[in-house]
C-alpha atoms as a PDB file:
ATOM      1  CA  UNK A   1       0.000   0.000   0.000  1.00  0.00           C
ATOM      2  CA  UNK A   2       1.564   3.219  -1.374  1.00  0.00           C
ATOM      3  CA  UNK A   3       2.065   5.556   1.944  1.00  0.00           C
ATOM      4  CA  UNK A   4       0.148   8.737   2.862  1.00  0.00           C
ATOM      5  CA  UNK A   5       0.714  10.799   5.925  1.00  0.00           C
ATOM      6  CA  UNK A   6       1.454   7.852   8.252  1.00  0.00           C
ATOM      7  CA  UNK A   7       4.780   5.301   8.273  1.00  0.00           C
ATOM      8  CA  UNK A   8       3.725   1.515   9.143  1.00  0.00           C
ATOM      9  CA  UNK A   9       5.359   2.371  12.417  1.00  0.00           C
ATOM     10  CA  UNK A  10       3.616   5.111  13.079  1.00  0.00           C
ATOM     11  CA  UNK A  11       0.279   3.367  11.826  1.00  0.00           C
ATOM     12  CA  UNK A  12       1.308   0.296  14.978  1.00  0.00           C
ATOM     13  CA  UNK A  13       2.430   3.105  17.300  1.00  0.00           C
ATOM     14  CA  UNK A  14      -0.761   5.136  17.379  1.00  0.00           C
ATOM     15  CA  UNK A  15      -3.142   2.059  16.923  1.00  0.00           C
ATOM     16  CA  UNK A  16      -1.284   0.313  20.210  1.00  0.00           C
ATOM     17  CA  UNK A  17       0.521   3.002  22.158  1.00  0.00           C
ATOM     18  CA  UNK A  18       0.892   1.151  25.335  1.00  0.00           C
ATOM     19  CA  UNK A  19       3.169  -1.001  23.839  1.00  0.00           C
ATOM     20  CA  UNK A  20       5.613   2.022  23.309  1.00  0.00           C
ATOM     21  CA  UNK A  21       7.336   3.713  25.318  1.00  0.00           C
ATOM     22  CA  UNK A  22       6.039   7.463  26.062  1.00  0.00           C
ATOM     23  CA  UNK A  23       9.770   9.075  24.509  1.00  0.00           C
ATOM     24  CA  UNK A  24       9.221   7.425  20.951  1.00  0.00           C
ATOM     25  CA  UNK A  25       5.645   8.404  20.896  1.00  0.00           C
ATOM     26  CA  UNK A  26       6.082  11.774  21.866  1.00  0.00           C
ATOM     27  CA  UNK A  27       8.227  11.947  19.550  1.00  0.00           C
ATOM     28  CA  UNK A  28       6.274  10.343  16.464  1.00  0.00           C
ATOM     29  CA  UNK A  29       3.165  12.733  17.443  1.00  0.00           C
ATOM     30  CA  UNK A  30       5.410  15.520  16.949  1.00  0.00           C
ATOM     31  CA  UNK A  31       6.840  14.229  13.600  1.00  0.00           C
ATOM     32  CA  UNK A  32       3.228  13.371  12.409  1.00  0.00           C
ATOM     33  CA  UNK A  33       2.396  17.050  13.286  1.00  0.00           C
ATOM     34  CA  UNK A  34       4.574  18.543  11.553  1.00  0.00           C
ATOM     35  CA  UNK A  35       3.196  16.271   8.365  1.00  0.00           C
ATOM     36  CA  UNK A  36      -0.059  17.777   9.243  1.00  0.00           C
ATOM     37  CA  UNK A  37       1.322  21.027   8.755  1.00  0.00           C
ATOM     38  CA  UNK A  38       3.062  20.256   5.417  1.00  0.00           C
ATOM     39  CA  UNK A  39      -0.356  18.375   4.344  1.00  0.00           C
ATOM     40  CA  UNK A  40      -2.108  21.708   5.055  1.00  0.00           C
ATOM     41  CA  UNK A  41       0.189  23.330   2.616  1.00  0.00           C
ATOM     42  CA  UNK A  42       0.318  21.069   0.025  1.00  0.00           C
ATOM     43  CA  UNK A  43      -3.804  21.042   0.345  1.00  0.00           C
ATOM     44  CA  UNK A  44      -3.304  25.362  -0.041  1.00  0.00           C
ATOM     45  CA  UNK A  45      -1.272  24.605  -3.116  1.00  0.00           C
ATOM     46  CA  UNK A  46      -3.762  21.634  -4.978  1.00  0.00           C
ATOM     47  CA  UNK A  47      -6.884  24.301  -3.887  1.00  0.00           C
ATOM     48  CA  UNK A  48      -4.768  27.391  -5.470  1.00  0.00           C
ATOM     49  CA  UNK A  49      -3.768  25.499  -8.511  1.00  0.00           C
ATOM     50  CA  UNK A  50      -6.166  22.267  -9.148  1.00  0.00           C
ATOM     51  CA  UNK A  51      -9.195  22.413  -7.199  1.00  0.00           C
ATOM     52  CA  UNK A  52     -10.610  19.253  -8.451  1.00  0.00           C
ATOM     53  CA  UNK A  53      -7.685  17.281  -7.113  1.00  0.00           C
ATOM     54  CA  UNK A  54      -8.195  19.459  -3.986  1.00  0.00           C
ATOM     55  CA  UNK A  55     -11.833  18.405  -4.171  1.00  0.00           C
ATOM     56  CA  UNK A  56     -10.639  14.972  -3.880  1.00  0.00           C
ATOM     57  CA  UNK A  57      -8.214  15.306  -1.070  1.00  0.00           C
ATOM     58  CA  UNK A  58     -10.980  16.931   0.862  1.00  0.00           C
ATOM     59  CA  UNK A  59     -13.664  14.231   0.193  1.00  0.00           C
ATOM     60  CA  UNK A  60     -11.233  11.454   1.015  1.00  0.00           C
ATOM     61  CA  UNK A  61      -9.853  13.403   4.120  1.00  0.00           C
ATOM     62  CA  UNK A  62     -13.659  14.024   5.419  1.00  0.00           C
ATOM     63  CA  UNK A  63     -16.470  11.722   3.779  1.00  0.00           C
ATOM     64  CA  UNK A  64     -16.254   9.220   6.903  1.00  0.00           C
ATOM     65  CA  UNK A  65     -16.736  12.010   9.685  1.00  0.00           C
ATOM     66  CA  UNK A  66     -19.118  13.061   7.623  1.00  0.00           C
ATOM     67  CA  UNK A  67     -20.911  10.066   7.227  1.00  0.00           C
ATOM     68  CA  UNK A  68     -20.690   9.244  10.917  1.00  0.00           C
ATOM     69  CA  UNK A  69     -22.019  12.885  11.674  1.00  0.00           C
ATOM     70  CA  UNK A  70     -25.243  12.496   9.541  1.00  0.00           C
ATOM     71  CA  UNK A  71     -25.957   8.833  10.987  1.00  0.00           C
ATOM     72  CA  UNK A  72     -25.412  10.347  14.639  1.00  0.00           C
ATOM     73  CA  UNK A  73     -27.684  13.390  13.236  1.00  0.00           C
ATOM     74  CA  UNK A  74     -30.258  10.468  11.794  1.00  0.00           C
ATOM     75  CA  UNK A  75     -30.353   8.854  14.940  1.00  0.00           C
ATOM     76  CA  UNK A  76     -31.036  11.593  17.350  1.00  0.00           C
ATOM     77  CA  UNK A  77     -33.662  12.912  14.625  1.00  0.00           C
ATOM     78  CA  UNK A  78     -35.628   9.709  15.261  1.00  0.00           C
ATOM     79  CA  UNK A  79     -35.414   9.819  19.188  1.00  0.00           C
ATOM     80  CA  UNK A  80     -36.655  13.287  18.625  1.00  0.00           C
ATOM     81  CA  UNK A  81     -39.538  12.149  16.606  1.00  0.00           C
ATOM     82  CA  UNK A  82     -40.192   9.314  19.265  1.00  0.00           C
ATOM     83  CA  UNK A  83     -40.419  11.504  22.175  1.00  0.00           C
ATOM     84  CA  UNK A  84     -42.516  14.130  20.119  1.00  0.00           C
ATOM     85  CA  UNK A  85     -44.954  10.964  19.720  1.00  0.00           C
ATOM     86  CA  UNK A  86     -44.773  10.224  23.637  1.00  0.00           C
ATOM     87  CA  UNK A  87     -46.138  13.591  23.927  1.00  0.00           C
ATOM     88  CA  UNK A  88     -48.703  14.125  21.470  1.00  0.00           C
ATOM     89  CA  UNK A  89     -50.271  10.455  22.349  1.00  0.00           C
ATOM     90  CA  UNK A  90     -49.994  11.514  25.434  1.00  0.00           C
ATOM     91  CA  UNK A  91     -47.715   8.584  26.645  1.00  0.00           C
ATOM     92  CA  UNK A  92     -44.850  10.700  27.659  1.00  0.00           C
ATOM     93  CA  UNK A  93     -43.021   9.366  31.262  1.00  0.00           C
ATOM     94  CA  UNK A  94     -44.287  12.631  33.008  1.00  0.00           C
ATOM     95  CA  UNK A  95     -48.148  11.989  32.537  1.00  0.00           C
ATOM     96  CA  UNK A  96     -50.451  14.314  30.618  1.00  0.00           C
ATOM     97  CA  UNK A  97     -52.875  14.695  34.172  1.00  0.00           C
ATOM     98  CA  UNK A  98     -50.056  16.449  36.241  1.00  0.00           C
ATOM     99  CA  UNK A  99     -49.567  13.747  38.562  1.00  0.00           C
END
């Protein structure tokens, strides 16, 4: 697999940190910052100069939080819908009589 941001070693580091000790990843965080920062000006460059391939790093970069955000948003839209229910059948845990 052709590499990205992240080493293999810095893929096993950061999915099992325990196993490391804290100087080597403190160290690796830093270095994969200061990626971060490059990536962000690499990203300024491809949005300056080809925005479709900038389009692409961005959808690749964020379609999975955004996926996960609008299933978290789906969910809590139904619980809202389910409590609005409770209420207007008048079912809700409080009691439509005041008691």
């Amino acid at each position: 697999m052709p590499r990205a941001l992240l080493t293999d070693r810095e893929r096993d580091v950061i999915s099992d940190p325990e196993n490391v000790p804290a100087g080597t990843r403190t160290s690796l965080m830093s270095r994969i910052e200061s990626k971060i920062e490059v990536m962000a000006e690499d990203a300024k460059l491809l949005r300056e100069n080809n925005p479709e391939l900038a389009k692409d790093l961005h959808e690749a970069v964020c379609r999975q939080e955004f996926d996960e955000r609008a299933d978290n948003l789906e969910a809590e839209l139904e619980e809202v819908k389910r409590r609005l229910e409770e209420i207007e059948t008048g079912s809700d845990s409080e009691g439509r009589d005041g008691t």
